[in-house]
C-alpha atoms as a PDB file:
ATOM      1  CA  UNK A   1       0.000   0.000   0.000  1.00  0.00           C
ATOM      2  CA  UNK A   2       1.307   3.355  -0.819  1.00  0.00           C
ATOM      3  CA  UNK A   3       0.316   6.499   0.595  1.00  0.00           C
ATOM      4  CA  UNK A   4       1.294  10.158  -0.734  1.00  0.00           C
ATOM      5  CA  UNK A   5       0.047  13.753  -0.633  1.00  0.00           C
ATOM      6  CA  UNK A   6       1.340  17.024  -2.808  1.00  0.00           C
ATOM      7  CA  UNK A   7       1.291  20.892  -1.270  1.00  0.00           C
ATOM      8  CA  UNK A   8       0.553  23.156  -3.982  1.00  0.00           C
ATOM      9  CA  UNK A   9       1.482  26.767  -3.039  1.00  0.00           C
ATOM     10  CA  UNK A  10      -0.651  28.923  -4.901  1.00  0.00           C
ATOM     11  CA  UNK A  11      -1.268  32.736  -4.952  1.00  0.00           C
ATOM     12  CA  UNK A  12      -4.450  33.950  -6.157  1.00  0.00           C
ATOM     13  CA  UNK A  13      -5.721  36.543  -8.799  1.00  0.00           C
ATOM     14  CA  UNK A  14      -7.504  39.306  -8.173  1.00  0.00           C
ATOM     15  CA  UNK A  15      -8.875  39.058  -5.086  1.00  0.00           C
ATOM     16  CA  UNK A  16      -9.212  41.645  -2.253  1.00  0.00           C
ATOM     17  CA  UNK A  17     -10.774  39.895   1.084  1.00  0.00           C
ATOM     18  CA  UNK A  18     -10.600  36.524   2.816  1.00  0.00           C
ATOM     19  CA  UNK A  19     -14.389  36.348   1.248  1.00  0.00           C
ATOM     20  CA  UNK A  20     -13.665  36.229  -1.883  1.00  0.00           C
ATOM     21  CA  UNK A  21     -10.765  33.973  -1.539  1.00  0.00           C
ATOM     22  CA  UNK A  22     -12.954  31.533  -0.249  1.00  0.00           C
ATOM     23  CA  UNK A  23     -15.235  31.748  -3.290  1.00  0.00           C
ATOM     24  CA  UNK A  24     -11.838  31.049  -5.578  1.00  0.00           C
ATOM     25  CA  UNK A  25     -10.613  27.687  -3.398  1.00  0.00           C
ATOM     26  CA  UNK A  26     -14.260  26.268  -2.321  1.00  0.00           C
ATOM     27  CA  UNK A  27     -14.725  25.204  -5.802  1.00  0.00           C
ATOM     28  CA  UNK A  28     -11.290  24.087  -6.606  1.00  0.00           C
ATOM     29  CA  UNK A  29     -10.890  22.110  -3.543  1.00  0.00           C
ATOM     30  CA  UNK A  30     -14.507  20.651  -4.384  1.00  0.00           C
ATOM     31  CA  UNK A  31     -13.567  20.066  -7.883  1.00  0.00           C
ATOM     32  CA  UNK A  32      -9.850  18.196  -7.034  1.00  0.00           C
ATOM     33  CA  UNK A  33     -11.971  15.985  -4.322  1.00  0.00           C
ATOM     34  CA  UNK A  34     -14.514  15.024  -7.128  1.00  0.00           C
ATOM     35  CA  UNK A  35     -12.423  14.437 -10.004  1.00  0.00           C
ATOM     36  CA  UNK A  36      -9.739  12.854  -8.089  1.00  0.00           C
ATOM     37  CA  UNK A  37     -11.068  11.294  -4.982  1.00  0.00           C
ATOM     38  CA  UNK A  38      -8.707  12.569  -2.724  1.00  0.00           C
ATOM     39  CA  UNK A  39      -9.030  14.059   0.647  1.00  0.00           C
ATOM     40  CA  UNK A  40      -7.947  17.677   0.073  1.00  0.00           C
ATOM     41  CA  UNK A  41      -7.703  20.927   2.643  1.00  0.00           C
ATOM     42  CA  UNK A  42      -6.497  24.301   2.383  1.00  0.00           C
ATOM     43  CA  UNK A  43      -3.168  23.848   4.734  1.00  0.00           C
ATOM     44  CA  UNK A  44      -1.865  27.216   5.253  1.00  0.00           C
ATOM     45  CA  UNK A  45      -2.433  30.950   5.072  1.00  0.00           C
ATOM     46  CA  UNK A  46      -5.643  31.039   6.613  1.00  0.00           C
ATOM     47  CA  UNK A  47      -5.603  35.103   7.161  1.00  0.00           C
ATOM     48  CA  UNK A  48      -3.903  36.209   3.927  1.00  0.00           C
ATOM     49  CA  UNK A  49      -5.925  37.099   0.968  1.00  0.00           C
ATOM     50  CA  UNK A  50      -3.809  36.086  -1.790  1.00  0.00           C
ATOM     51  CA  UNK A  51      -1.633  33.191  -0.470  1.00  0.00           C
ATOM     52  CA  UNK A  52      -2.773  29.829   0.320  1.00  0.00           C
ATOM     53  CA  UNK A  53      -1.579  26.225   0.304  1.00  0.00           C
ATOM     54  CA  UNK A  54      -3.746  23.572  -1.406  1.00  0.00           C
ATOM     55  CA  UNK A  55      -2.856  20.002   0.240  1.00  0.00           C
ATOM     56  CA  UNK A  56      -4.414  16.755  -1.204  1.00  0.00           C
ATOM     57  CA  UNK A  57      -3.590  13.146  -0.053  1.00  0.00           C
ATOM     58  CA  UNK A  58      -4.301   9.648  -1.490  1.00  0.00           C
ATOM     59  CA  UNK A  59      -3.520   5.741  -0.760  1.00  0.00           C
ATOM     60  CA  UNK A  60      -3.300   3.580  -3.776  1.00  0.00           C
ATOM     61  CA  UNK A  61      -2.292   0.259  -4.311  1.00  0.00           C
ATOM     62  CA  UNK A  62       0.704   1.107  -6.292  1.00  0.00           C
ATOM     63  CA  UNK A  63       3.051   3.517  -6.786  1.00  0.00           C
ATOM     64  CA  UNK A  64       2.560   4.333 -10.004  1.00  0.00           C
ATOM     65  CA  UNK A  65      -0.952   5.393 -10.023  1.00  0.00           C
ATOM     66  CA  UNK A  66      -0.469   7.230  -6.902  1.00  0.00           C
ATOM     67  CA  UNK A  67       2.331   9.246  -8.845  1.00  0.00           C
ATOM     68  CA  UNK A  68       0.197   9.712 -11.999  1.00  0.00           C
ATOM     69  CA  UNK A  69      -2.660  11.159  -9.695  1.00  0.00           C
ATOM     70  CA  UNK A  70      -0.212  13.484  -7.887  1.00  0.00           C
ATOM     71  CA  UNK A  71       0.973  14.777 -11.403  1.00  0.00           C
ATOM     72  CA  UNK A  72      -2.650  15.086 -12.886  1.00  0.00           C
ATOM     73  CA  UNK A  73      -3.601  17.330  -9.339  1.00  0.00           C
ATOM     74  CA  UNK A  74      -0.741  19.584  -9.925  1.00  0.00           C
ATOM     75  CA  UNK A  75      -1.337  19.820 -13.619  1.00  0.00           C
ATOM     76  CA  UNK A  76      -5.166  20.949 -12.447  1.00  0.00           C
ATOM     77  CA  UNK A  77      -3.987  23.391 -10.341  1.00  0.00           C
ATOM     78  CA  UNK A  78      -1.538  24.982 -12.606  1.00  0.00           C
ATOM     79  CA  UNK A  79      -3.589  25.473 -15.476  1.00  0.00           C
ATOM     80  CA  UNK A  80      -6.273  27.401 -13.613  1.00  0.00           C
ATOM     81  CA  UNK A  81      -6.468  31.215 -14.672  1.00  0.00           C
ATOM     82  CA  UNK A  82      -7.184  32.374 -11.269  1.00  0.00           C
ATOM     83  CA  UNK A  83      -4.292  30.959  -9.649  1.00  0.00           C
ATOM     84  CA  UNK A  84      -0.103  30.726  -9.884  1.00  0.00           C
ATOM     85  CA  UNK A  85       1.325  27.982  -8.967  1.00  0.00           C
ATOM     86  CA  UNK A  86       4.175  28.603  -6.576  1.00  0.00           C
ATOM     87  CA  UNK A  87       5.237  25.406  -5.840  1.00  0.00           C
ATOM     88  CA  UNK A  88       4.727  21.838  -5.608  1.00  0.00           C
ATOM     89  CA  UNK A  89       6.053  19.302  -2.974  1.00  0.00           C
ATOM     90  CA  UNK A  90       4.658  15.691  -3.014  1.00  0.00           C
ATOM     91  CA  UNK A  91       6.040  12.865  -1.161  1.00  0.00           C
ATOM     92  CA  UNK A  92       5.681   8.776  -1.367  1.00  0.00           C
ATOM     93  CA  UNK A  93       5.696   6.145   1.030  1.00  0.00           C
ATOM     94  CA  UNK A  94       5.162   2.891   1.457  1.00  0.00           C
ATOM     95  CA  UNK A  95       3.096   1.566   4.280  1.00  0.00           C
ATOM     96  CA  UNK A  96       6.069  -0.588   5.797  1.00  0.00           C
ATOM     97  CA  UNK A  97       8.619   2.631   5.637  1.00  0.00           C
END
């Protein structure tokens, strides 16, 4: 059994208040849990308007369809107009690490 997550740092668009950054990551978050079936949750940056970390994490069988997943999340993330990918971390590991 594998199990691995990815931390997408993102800053958003134009957006002026911690209102209307919810209304940009509710739907993404909603939209990475449905298409993917991951647990997801925004990780960081709670107070800042423009600044927020994405985290998603997954157990798969194998290792390679957990690392295709990982790459198709950040690939979704990074082609959205209203956000710039910072960065992207993901880690691996096997359940008897």
């Amino acid at each position: 059994m594998w199990i691995g997550w990815i931390e997408l740092d993102v800053l958003l668009g134009d957006v002026h208040s911690l209102k209307e950054k919810r209304s940009v990551v509710r739907p993404v978050l909603a939209e990475l849990k449905r298409r993917f079936d991951v647990s997801v949750t925004e990780a960081e940056y709670h107070d800042q308007y423009r600044r927020t970390v994405i985290g998603a994490g997954m157990v798969a069988a194998d290792r390679a369809h957990l690392v295709d997943v990982l790459a198709a999340i950040e690939r979704f993330v990074a082609a959205r107009p209203e956000l710039e990918l910072l960065s992207a971390r993901q880690r691996e590991l096997r359940s008897d690490d």
